[in-house]
Protein backbone atom coordinates (compact mmCIF):
# COMPACT_ATOMS: atom_id res chain seq x y z
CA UNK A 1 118.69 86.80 84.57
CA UNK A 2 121.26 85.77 86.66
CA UNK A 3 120.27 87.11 90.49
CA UNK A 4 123.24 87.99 93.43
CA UNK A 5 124.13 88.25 96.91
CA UNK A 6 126.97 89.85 97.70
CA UNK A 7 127.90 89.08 101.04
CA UNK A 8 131.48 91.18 102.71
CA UNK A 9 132.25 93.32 105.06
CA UNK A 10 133.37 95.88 103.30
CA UNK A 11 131.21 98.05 101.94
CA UNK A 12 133.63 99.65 99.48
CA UNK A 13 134.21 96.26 97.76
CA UNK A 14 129.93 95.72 97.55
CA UNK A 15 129.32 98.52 95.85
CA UNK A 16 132.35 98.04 93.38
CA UNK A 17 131.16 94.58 93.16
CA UNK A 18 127.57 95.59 92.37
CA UNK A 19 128.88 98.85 89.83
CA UNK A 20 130.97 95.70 87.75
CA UNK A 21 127.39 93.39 87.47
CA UNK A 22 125.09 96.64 86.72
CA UNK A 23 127.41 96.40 83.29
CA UNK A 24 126.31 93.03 82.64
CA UNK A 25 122.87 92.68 81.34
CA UNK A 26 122.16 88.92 82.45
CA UNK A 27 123.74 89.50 85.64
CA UNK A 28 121.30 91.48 88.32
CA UNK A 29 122.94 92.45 92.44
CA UNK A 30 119.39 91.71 94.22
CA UNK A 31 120.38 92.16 98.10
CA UNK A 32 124.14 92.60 99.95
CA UNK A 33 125.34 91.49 103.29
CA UNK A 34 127.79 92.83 105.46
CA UNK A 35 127.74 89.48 107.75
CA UNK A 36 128.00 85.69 107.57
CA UNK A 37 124.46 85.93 109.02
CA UNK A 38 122.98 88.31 106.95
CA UNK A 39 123.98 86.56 103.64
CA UNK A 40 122.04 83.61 104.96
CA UNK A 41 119.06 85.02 105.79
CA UNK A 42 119.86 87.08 102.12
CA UNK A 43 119.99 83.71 100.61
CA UNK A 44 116.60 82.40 102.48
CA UNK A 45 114.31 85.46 101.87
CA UNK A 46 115.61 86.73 98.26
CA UNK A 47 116.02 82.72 96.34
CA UNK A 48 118.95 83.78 94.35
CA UNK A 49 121.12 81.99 91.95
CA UNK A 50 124.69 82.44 93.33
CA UNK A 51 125.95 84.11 96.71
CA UNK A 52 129.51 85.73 96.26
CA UNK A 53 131.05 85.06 99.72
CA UNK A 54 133.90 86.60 101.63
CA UNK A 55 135.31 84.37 103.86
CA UNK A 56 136.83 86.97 107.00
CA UNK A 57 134.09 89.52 107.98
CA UNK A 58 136.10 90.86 110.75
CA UNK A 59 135.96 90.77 114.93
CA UNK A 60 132.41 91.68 114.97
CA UNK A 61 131.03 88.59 113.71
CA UNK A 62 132.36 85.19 114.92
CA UNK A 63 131.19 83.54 112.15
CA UNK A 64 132.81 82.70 109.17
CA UNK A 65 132.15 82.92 105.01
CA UNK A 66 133.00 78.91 105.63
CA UNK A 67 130.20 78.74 107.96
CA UNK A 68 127.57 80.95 105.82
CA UNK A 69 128.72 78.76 103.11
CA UNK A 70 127.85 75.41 105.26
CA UNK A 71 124.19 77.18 105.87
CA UNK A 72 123.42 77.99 102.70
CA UNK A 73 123.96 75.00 100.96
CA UNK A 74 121.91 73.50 103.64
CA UNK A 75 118.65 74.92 102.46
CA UNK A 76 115.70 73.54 100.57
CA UNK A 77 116.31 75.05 97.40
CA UNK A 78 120.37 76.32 97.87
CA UNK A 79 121.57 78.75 95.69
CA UNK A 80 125.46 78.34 94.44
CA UNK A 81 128.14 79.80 96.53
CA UNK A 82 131.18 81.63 94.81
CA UNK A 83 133.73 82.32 96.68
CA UNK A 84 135.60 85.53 96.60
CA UNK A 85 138.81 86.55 99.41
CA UNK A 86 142.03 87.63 99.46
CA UNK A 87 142.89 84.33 101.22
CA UNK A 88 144.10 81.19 99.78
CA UNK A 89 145.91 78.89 102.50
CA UNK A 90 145.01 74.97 102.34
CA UNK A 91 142.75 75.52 105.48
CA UNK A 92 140.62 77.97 103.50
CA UNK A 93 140.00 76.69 100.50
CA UNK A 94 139.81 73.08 101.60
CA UNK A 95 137.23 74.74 104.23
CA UNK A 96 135.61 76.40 101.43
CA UNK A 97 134.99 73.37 99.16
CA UNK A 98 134.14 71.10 101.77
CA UNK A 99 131.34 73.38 102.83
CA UNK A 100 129.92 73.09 99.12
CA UNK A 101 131.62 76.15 97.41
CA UNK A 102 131.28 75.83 93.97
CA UNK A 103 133.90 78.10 92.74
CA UNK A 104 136.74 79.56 94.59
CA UNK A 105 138.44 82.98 93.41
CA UNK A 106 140.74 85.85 94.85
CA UNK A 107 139.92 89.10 94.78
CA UNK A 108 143.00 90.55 92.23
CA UNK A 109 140.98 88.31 89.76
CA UNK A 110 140.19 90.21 86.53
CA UNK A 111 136.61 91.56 85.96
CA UNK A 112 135.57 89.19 83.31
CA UNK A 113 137.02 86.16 85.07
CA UNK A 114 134.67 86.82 87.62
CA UNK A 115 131.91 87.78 85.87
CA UNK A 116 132.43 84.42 83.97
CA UNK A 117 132.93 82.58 87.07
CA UNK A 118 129.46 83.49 88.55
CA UNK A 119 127.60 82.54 85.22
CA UNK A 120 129.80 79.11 85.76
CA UNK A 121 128.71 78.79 89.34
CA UNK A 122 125.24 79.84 88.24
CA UNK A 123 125.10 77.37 85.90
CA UNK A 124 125.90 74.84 88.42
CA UNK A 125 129.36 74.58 86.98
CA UNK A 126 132.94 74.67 89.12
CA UNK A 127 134.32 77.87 89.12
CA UNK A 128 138.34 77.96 90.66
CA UNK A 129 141.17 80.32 90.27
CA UNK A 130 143.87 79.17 88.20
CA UNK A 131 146.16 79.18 91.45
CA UNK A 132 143.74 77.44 92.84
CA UNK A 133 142.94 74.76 90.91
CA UNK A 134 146.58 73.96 91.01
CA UNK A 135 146.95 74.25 94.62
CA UNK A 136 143.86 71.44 94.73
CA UNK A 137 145.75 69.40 92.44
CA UNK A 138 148.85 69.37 94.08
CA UNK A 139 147.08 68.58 97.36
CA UNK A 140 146.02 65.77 95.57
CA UNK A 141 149.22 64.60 94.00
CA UNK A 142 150.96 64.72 97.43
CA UNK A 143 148.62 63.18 99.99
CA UNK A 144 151.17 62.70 102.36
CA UNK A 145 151.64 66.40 103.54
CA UNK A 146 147.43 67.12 103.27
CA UNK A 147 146.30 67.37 106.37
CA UNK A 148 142.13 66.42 106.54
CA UNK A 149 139.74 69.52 107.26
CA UNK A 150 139.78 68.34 111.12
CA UNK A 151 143.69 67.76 111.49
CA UNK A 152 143.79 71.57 109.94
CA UNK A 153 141.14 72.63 112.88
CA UNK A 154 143.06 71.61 115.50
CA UNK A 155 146.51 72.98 113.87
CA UNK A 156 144.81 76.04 113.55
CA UNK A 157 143.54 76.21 117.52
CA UNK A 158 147.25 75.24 118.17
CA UNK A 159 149.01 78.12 116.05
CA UNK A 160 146.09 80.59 118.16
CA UNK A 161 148.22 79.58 121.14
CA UNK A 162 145.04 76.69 122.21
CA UNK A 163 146.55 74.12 124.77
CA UNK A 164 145.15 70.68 124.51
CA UNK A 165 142.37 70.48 126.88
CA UNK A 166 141.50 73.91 124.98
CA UNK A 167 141.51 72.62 121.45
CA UNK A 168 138.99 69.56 123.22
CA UNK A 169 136.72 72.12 124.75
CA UNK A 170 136.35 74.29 121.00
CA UNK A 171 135.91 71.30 118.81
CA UNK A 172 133.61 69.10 121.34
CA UNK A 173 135.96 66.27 121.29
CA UNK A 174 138.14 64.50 124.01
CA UNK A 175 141.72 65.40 125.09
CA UNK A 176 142.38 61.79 123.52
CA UNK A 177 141.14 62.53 119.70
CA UNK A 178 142.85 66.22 119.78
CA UNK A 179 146.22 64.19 121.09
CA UNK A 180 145.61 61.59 118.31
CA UNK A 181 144.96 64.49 115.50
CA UNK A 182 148.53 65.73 116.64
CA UNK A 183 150.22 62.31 116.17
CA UNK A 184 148.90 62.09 112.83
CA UNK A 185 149.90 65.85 111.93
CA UNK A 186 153.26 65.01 113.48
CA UNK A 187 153.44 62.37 111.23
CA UNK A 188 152.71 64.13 108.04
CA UNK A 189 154.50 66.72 108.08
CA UNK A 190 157.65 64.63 109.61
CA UNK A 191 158.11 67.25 112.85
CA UNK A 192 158.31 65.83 116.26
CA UNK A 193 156.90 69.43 118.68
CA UNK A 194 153.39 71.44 117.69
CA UNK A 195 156.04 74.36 117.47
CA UNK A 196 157.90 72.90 114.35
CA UNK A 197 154.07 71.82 113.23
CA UNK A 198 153.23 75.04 112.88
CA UNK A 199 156.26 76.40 111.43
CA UNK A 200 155.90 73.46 108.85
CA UNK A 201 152.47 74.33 108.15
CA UNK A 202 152.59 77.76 107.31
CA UNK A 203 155.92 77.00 104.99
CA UNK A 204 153.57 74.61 103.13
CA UNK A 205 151.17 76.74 102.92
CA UNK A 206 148.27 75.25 104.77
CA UNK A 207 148.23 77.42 107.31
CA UNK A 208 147.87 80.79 106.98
């Protein structure tokens, strides 16, 4: 028996998540979580095999599915972590991964692709998206517009409207390393203001 977490914010989309697995006879929902926080301490107190993890879980909780994802893994015995959004910019699924998602899928995914996902993730197998699998590869044919986790950070803090001494503050670093992440962004994606990095970003899709 395969044993869940779901962890979103929506309650709506648990218990349609949970109604699709009650069909499945290997596949059994054993707790839900309506925050990043609760679907760690889900993942601590119930030992399951595979979280499914919504990355956005709205204004009332500042942290992230990315984060949750980053905690999770970092227990003594960490279950798999599937993703499952509606997002899929660079920034989150290179987030996503990094953190130690195993699989990574969107939420207008067919019912048995994700039923067959989790038994992949569960199985300690990598579970992505078609789409997304090709948006890693391409990322990895074209290294010269992929920004690094970090450089995507600070990009992000930049689009929010962050000045520099801002960005410094959020990400503990100096004024110097946030200017130096910009030169190398800059340089990337071939755009001389953070304006047009922005603007480039989001065309590329690595911004949201």
């Amino acid at each position: 028996m395969i044993r869940l977490v779901i962890a979103d914010d929506h309650p709506i989309v648990r218990a349609g998540l949970a109604a699709l697995f009650s069909l499945e006879a290997d596949l059994e929902v054993v707790a839900e979580a309506g925050t990043p926080e609760e679907a760690v301490a889900c993942a601590e107190r119930e030992n399951p095999d595979v979280v499914l993890m919504d990355l956005q879980f709205g204004a009332q909780s500042p942290a992230t599915g990315v984060d949750a994802t980053r905690r999770i893994r970092a227990l003594e015995a960490p279950p798999y972590v599937l993703v499952l959004t509606n997002y899929d910019s660079d920034a989150d699924i290179l987030g996503a991964v990094e953190a130690g998602a195993s699989g990574y899928l969107l939420k207008d995914a067919p019912p048995h692709e994700l039923t067959a996902a989790v038994r992949a993730a569960a199985a300690g197998e990598s579970a992505l998206a078609p789409v997304i699998a090709s948006r890693l590869l391409d990322r990895m044919r074209a290294p010269r517009v992929s920004l690094s986790s970090r450089e995507i950070e600070v990009l992000e803090l930049v689009a929010a409207g962050r000045s520099n001494s801002e960005v410094a503050d959020l990400l503990f670093v100096s004024e110097r390393t946030v200017k130096s992440h910009l030169a190398h962004i800059f340089s990337k994606l071939d755009v001389s203001s953070r304006t047009a990095a922005v603007s480039a970003a989001r065309q590329k899709g690595i911004l949201r």
